[in-house]
C-alpha atoms as a PDB file:
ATOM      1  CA  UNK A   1      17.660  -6.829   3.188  1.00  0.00           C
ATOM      2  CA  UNK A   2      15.109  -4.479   3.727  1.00  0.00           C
ATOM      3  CA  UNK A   3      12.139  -4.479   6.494  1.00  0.00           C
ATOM      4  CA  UNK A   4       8.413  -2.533   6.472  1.00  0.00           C
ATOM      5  CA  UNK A   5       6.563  -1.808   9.064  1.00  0.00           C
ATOM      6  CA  UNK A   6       2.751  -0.175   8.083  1.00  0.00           C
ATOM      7  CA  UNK A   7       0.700   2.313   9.760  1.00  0.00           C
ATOM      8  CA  UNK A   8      -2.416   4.077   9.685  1.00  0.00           C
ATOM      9  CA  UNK A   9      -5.161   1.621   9.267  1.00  0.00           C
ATOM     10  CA  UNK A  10      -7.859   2.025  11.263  1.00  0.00           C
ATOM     11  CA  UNK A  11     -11.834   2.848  11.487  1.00  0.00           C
ATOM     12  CA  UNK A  12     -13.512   5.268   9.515  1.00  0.00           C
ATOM     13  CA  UNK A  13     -16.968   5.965   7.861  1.00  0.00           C
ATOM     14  CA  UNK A  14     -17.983   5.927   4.329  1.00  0.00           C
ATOM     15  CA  UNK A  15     -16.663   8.959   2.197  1.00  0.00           C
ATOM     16  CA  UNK A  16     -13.643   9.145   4.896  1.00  0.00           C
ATOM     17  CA  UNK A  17      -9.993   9.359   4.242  1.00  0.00           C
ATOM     18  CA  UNK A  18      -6.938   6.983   5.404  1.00  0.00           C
ATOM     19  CA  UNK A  19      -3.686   7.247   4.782  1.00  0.00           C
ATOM     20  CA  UNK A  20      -1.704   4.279   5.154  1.00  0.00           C
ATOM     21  CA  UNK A  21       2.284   4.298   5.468  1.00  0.00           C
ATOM     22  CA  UNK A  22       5.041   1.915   4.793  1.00  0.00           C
ATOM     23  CA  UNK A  23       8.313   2.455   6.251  1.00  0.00           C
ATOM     24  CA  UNK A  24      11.462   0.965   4.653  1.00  0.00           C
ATOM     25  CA  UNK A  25      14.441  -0.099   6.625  1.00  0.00           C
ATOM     26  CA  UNK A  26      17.613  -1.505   5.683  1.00  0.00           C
ATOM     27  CA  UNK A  27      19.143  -1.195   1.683  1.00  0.00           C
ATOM     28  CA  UNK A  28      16.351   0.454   0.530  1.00  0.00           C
ATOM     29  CA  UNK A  29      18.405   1.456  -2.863  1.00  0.00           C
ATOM     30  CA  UNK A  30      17.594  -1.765  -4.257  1.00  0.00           C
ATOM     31  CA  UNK A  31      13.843  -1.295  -4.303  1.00  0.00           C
ATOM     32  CA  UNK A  32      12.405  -0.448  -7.819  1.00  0.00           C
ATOM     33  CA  UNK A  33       9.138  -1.447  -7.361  1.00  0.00           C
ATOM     34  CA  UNK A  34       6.886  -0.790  -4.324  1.00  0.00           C
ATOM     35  CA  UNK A  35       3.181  -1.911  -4.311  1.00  0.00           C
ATOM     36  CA  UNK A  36      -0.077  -1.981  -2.302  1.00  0.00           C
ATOM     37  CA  UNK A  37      -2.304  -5.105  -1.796  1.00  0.00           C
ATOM     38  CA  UNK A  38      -5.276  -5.344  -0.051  1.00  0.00           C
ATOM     39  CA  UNK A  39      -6.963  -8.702   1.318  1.00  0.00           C
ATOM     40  CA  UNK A  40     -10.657  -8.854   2.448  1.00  0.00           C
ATOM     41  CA  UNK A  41     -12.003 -11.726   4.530  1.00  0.00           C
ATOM     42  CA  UNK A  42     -12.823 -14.505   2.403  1.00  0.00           C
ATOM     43  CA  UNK A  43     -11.456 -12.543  -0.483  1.00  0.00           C
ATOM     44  CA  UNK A  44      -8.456 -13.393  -2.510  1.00  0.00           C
ATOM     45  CA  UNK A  45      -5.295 -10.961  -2.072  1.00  0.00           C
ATOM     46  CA  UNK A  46      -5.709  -8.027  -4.474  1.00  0.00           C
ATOM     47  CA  UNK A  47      -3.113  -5.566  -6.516  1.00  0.00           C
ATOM     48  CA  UNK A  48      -4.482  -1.968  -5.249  1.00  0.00           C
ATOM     49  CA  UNK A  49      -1.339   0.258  -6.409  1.00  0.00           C
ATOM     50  CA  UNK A  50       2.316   0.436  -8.030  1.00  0.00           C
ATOM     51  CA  UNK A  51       4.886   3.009  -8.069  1.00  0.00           C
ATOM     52  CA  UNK A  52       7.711   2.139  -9.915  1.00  0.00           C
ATOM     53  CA  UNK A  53      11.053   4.071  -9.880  1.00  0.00           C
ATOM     54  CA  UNK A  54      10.509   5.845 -12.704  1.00  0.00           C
ATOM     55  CA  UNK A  55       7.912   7.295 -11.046  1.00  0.00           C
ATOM     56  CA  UNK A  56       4.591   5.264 -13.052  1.00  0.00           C
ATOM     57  CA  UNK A  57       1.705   4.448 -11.271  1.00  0.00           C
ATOM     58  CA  UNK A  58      -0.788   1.658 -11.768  1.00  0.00           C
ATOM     59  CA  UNK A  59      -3.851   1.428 -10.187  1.00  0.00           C
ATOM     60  CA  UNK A  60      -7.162  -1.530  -9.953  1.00  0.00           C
ATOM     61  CA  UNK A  61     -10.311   0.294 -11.478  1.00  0.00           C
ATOM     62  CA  UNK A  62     -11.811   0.904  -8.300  1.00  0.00           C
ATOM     63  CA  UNK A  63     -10.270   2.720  -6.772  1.00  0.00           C
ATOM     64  CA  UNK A  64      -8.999   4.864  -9.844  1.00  0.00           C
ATOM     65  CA  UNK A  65      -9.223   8.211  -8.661  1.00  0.00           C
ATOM     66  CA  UNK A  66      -9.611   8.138  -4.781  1.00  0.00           C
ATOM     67  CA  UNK A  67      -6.730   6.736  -4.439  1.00  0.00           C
ATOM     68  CA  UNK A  68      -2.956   8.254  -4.387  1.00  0.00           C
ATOM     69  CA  UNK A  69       0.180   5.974  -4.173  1.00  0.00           C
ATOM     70  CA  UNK A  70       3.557   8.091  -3.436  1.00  0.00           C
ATOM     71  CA  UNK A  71       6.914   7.508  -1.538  1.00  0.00           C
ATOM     72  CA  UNK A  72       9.653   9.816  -0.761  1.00  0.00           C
ATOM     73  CA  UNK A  73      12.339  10.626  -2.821  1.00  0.00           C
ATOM     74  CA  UNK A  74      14.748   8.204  -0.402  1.00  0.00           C
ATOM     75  CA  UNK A  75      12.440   5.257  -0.925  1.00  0.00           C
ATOM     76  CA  UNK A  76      12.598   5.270   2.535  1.00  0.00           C
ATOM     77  CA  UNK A  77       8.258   5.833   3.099  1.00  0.00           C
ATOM     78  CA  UNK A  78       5.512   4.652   0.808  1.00  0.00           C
ATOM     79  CA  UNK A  79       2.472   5.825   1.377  1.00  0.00           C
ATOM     80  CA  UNK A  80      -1.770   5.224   0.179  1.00  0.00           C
ATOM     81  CA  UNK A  81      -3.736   8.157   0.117  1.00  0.00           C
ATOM     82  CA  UNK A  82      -7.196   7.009   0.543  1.00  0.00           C
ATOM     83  CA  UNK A  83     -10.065   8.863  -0.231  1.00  0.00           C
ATOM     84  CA  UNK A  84     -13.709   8.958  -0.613  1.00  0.00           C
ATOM     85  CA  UNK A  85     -13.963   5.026   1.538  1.00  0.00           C
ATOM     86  CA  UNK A  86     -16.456   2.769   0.496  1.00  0.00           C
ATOM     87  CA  UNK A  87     -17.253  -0.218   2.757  1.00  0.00           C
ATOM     88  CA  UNK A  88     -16.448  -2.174   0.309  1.00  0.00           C
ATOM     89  CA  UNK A  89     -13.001  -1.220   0.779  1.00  0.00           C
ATOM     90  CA  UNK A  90     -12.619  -2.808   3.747  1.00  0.00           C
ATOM     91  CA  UNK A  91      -9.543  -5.105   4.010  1.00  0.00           C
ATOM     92  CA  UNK A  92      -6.315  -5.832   5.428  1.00  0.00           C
ATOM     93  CA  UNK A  93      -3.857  -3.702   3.516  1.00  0.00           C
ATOM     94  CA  UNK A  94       0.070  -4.859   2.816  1.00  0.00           C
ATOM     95  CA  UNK A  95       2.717  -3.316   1.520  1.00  0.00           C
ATOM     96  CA  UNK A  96       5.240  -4.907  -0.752  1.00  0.00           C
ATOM     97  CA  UNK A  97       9.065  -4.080  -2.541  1.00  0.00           C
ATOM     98  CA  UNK A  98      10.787  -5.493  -5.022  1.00  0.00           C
ATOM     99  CA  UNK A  99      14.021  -5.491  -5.168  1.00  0.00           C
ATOM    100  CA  UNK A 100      17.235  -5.474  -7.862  1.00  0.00           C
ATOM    101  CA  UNK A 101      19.031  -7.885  -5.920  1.00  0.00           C
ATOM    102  CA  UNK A 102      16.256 -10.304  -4.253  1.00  0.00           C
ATOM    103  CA  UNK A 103      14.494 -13.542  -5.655  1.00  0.00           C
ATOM    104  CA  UNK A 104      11.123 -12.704  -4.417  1.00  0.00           C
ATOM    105  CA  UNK A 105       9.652  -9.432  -3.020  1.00  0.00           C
ATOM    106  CA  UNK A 106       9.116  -8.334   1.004  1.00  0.00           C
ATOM    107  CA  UNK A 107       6.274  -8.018   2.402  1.00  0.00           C
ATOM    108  CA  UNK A 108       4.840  -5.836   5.146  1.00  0.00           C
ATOM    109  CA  UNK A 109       2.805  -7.582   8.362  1.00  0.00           C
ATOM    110  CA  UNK A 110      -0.644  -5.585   7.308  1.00  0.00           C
ATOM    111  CA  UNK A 111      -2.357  -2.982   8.787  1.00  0.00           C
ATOM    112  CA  UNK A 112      -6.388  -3.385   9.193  1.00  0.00           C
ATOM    113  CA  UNK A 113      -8.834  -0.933   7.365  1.00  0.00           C
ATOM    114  CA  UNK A 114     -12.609  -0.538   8.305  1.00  0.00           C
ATOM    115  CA  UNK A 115     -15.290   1.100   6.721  1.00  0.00           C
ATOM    116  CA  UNK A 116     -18.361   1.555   8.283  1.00  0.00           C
ATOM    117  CA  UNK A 117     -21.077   3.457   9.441  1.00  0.00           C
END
């Protein structure tokens, strides 16, 4: 199985940068997939970033272009580059694997991101 622990969140103002990491433990080979969500209050859970294994990247409109997904070459670290922060990207951000040999994907426990003046 495989565990993540996040990092990073934290306060910042507008036009500030974050960057949030996920670190994989356990059989990390299996992940092929590894994706950030972000959930703000009252706010349904939302797809912010994939990185597949072959290296693709997906990202939600807005944040096209301030935002960077990226993991080491071990799958071991996933990371979110966040730039230019607009209050209205305030959220609770988890990471999430998927994995060749798992049912359903793992989840990591969140990390809290605020921006504001």
């Amino acid at each position: 199985q495989v565990q993540l622990v996040e990092s990073g969140g934290g306060l910042v103002q507008p036009g500030g940068s974050l960057r949030l990491s996920c670190a994989a433990s356990g059989s990390t080979r299996g992940i092929y997939r590894m994706t950030w969500y972000r959930q703000a209050p009252g706010k349904q859970r939302e797809l912010v970033a994939t990185l597949s294994s072959s290296g693709s990247t997906t990202y939600v409109d807005s944040v096209k272009g301030r935002f960077t997904i990226s993991r080491t070459s071990a799958n071991n670290t996933m990371y979110l580059q966040m730039n230019s922060l607009k209050p209205e990207d305030t959220a609770v951000y988890y990471c999430n694997v998927q994995l060749t040999y798992a049912l359903f994907p793992i989840w990591g426990q969140g990390t809290q991101v605020t921006v504001s003046s």
